[in-house]
C-alpha atoms as a PDB file:
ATOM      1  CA  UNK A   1     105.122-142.459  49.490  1.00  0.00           C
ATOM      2  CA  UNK A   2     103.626-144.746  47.410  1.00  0.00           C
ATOM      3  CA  UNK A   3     100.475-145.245  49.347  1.00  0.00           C
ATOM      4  CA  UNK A   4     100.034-141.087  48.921  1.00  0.00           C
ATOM      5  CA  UNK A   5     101.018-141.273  45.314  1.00  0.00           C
ATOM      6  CA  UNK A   6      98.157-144.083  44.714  1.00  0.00           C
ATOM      7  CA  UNK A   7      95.424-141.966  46.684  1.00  0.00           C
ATOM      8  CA  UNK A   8      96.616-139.080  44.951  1.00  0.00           C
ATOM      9  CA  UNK A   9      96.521-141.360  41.594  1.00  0.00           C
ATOM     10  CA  UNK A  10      92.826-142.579  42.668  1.00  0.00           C
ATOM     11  CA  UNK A  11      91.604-138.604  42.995  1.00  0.00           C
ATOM     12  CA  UNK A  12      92.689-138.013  39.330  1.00  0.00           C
ATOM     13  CA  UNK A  13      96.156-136.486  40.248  1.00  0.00           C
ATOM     14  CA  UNK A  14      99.384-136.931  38.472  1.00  0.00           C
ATOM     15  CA  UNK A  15     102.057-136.319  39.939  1.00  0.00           C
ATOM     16  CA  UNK A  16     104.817-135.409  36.390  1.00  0.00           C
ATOM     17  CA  UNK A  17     101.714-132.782  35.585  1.00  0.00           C
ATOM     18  CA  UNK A  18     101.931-131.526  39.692  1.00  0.00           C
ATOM     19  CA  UNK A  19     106.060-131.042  39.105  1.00  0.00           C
ATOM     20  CA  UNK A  20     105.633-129.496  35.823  1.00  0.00           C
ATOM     21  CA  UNK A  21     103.212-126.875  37.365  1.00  0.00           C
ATOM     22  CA  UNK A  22     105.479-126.799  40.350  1.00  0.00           C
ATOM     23  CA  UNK A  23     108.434-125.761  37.856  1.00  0.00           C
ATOM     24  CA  UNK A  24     106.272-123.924  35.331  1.00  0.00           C
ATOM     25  CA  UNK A  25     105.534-121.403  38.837  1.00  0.00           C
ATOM     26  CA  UNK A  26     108.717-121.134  40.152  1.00  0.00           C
ATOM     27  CA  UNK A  27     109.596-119.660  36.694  1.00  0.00           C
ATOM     28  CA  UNK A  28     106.978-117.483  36.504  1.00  0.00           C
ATOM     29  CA  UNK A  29     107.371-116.211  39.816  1.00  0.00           C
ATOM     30  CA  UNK A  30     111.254-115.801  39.552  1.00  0.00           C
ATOM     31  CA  UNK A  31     110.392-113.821  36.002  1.00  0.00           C
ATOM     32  CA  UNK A  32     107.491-111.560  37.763  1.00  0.00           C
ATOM     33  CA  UNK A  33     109.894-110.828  40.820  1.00  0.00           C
ATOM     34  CA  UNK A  34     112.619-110.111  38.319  1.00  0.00           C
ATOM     35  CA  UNK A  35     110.639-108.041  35.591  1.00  0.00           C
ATOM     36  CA  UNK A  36     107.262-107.160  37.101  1.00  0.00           C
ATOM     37  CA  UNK A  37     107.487-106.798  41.062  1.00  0.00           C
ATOM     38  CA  UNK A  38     110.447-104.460  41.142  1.00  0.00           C
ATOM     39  CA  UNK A  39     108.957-101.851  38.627  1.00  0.00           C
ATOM     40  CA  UNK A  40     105.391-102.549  40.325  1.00  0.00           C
ATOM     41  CA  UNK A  41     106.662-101.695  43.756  1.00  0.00           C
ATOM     42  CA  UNK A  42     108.742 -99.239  42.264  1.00  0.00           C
ATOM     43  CA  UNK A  43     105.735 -97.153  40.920  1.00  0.00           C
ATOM     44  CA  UNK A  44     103.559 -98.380  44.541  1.00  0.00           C
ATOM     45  CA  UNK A  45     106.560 -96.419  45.892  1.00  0.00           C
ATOM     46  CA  UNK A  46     106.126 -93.238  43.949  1.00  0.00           C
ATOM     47  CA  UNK A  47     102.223 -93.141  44.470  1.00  0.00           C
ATOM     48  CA  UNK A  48     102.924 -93.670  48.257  1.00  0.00           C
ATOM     49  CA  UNK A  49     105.226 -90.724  48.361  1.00  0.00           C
ATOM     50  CA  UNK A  50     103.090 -88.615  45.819  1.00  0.00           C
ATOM     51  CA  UNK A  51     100.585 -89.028  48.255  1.00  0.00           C
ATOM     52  CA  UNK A  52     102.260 -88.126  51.664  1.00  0.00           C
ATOM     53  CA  UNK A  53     103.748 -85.555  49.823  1.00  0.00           C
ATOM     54  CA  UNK A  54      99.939 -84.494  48.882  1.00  0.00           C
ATOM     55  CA  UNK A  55      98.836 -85.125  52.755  1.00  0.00           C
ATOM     56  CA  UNK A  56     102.197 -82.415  53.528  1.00  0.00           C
ATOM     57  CA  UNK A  57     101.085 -79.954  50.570  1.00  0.00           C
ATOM     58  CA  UNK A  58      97.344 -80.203  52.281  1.00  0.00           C
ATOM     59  CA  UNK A  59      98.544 -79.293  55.704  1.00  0.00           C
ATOM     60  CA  UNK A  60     100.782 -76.532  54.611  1.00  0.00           C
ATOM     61  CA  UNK A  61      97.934 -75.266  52.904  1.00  0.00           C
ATOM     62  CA  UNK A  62      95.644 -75.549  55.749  1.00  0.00           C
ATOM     63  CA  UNK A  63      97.831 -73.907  57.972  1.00  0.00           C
ATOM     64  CA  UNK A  64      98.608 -71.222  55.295  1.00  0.00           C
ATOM     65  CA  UNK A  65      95.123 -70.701  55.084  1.00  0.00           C
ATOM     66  CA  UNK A  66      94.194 -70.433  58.667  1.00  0.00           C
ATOM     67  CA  UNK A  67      97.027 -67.552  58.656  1.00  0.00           C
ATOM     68  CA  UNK A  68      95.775 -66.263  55.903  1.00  0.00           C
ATOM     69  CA  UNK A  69      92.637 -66.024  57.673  1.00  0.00           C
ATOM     70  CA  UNK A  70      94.386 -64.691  60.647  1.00  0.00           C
ATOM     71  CA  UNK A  71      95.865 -62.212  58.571  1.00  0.00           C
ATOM     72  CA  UNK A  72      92.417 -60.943  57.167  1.00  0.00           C
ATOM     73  CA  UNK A  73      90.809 -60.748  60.005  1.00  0.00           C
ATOM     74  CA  UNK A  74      93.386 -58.584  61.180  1.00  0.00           C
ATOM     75  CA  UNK A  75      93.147 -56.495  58.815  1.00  0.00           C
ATOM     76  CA  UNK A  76      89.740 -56.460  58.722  1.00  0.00           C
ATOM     77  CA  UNK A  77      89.558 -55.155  62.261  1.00  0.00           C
ATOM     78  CA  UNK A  78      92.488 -52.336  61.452  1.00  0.00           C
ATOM     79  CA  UNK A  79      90.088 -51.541  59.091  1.00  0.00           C
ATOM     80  CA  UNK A  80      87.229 -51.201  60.904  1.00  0.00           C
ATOM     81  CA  UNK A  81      89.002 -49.062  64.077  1.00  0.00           C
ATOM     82  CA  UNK A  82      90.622 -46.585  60.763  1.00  0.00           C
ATOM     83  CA  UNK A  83      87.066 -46.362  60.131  1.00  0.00           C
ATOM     84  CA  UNK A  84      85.757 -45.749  63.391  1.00  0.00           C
ATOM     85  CA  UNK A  85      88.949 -43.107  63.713  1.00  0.00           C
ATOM     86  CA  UNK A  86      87.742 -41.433  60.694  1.00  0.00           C
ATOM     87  CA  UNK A  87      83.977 -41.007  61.546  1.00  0.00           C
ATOM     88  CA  UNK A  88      84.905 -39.660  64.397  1.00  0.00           C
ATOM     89  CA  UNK A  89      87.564 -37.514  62.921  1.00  0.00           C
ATOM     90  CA  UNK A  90      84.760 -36.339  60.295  1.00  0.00           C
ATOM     91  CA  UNK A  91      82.210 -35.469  63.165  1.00  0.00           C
ATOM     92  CA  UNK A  92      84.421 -33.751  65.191  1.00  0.00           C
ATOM     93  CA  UNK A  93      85.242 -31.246  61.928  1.00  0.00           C
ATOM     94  CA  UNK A  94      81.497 -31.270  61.361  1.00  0.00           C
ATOM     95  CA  UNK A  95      81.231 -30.470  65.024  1.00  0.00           C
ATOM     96  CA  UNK A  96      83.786 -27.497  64.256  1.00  0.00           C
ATOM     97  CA  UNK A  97      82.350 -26.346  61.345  1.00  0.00           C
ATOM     98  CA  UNK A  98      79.135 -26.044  62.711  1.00  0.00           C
ATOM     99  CA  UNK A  99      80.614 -23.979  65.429  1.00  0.00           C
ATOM    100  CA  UNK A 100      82.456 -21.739  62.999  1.00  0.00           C
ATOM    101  CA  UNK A 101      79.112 -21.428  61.187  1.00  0.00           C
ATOM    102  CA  UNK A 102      77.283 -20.251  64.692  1.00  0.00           C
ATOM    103  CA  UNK A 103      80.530 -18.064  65.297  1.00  0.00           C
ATOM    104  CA  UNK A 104      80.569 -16.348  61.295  1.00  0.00           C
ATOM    105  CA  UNK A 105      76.489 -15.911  61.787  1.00  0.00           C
ATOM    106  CA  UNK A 106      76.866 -14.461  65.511  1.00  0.00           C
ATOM    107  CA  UNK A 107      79.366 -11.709  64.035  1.00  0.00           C
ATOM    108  CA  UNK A 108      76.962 -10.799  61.300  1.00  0.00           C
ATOM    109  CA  UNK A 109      74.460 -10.550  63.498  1.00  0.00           C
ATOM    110  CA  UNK A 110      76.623  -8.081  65.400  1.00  0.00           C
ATOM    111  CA  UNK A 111      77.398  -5.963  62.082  1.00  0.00           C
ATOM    112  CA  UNK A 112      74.054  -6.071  60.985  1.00  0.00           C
ATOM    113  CA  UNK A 113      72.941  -4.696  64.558  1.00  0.00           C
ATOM    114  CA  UNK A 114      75.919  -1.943  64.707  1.00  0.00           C
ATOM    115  CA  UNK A 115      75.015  -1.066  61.093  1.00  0.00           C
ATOM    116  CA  UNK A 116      71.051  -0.502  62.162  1.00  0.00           C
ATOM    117  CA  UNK A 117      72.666   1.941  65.295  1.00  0.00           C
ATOM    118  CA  UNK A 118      74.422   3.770  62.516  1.00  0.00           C
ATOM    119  CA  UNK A 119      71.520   3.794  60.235  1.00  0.00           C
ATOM    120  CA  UNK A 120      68.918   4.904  63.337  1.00  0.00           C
ATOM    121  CA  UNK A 121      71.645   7.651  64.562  1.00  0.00           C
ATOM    122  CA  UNK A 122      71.863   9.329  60.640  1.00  0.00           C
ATOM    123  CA  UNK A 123      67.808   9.086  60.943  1.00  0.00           C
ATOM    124  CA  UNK A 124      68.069  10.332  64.009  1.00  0.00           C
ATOM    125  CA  UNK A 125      70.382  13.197  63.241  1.00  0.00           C
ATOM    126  CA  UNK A 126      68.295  14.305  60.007  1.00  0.00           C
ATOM    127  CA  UNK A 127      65.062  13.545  61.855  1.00  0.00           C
ATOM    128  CA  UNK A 128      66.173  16.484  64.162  1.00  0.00           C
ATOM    129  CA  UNK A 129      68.037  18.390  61.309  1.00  0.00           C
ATOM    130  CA  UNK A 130      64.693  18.416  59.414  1.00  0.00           C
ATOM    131  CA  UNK A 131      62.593  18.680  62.883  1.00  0.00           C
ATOM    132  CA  UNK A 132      64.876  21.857  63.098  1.00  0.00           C
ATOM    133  CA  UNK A 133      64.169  23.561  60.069  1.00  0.00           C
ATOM    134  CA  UNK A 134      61.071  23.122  60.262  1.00  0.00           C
ATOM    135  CA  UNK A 135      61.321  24.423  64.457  1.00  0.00           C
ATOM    136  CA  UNK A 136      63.271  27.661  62.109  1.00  0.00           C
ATOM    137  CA  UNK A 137      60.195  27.884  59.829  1.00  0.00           C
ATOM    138  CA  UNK A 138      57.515  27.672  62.253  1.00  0.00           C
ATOM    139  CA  UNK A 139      59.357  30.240  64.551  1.00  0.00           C
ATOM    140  CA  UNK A 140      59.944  32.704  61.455  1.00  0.00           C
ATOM    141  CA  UNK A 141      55.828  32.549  60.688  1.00  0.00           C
ATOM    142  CA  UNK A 142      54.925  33.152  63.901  1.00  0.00           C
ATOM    143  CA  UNK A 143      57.275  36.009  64.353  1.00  0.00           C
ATOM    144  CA  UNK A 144      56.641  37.405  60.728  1.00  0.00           C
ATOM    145  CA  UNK A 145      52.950  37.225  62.318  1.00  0.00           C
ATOM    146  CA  UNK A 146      53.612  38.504  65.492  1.00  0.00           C
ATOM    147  CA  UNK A 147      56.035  41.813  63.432  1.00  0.00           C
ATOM    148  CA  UNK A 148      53.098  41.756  61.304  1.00  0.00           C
ATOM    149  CA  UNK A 149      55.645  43.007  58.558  1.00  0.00           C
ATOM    150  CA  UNK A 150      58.318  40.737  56.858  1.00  0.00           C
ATOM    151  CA  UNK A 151      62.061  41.616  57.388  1.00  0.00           C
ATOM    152  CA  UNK A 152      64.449  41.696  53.944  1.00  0.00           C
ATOM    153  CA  UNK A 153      66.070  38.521  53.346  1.00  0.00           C
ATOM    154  CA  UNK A 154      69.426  39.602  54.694  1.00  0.00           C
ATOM    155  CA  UNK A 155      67.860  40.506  58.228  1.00  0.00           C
ATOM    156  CA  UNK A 156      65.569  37.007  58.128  1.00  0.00           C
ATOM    157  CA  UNK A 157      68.650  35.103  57.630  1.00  0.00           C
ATOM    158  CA  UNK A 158      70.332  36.796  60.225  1.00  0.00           C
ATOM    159  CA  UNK A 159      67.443  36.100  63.030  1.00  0.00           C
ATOM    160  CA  UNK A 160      67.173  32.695  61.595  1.00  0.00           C
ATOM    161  CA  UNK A 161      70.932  32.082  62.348  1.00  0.00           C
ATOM    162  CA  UNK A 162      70.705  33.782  66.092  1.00  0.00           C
ATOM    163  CA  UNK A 163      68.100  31.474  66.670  1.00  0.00           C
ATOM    164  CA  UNK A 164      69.565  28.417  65.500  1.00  0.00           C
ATOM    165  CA  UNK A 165      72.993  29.454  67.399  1.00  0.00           C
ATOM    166  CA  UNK A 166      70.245  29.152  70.459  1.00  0.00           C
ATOM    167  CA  UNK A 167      68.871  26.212  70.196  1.00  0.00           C
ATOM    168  CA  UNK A 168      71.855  24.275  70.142  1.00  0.00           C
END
């Protein structure tokens, strides 16, 4: 031991200063794993779980947000076939009114048409009512020239009746 202690010597090494530093770490250490290690791992602890906990939170959220998502696009195609439903619902009642329309227009059309037969049956009727009188009028100057002499009123009115009785 001596032979390493005199090599050791010859390299500049002394062995009292190698077991005081020998001494002067085991005390250290023992006072770091005592005071310092503990709370260190302690808090290496706590930031390891903080983060798997923050790795869990991010997957929940992930798959919250793919339902989410899910859930949107859902409703998002609901949507879209309520749309589709009510497009159709509104052209079919377009479709209905316009029929209705055709329908209201067709029946005025019919009035209007049974109101111009009304109106061409009271021109008829006073077209021959007036094509009568004046028949009467035209019959009464050519008999009045044929008698050569006028009848009184009362007698004119009379003939002018018998005829009219005839020609009905």
């Amino acid at each position: 031991m001596e032979y390493i202690l005199g090599i050791l010597g010859k390299i500049g090494f002394d062995w009292r200063m190698g077991l005081f530093n020998l001494i002067n770490f085991l005390v250290v250490f023992w006072l770091l794993k005592r005071f310092a290690f503990g709370p260190v791992m302690k808090m290496v602890d706590e930031r390891q779980q903080k983060a798997k906990d923050a790795i869990d939170n991010f997957t929940q959220a992930k798959t919250e947000l793919q339902m989410a998502e899910r859930k949107a696009q859902d409703l998002i195609d609901a949507s879209k076939v309520e749309a589709n439903k009510n497009i159709e619902q509104s052209h079919q009642k377009a479709k209905e009114a316009g029929e209705q329309m055709k329908e209201k227009a067709k029946k005025e059309i019919e009035l209007l048409i049974v109101q111009a037969k009304r109106n061409i049956d009271i021109d008829k009727k006073e077209m021959k009512e007036s094509l009568r009188k004046d028949t009467v009028e035209l019959i009464v100057l050519a008999v009045e020239k044929i008698m050569t002499e006028r009848l009184d009123e009362k007698k004119d009115l009379k003939m002018i009746q018998e005829i009219l009785a005839t020609l009905k």
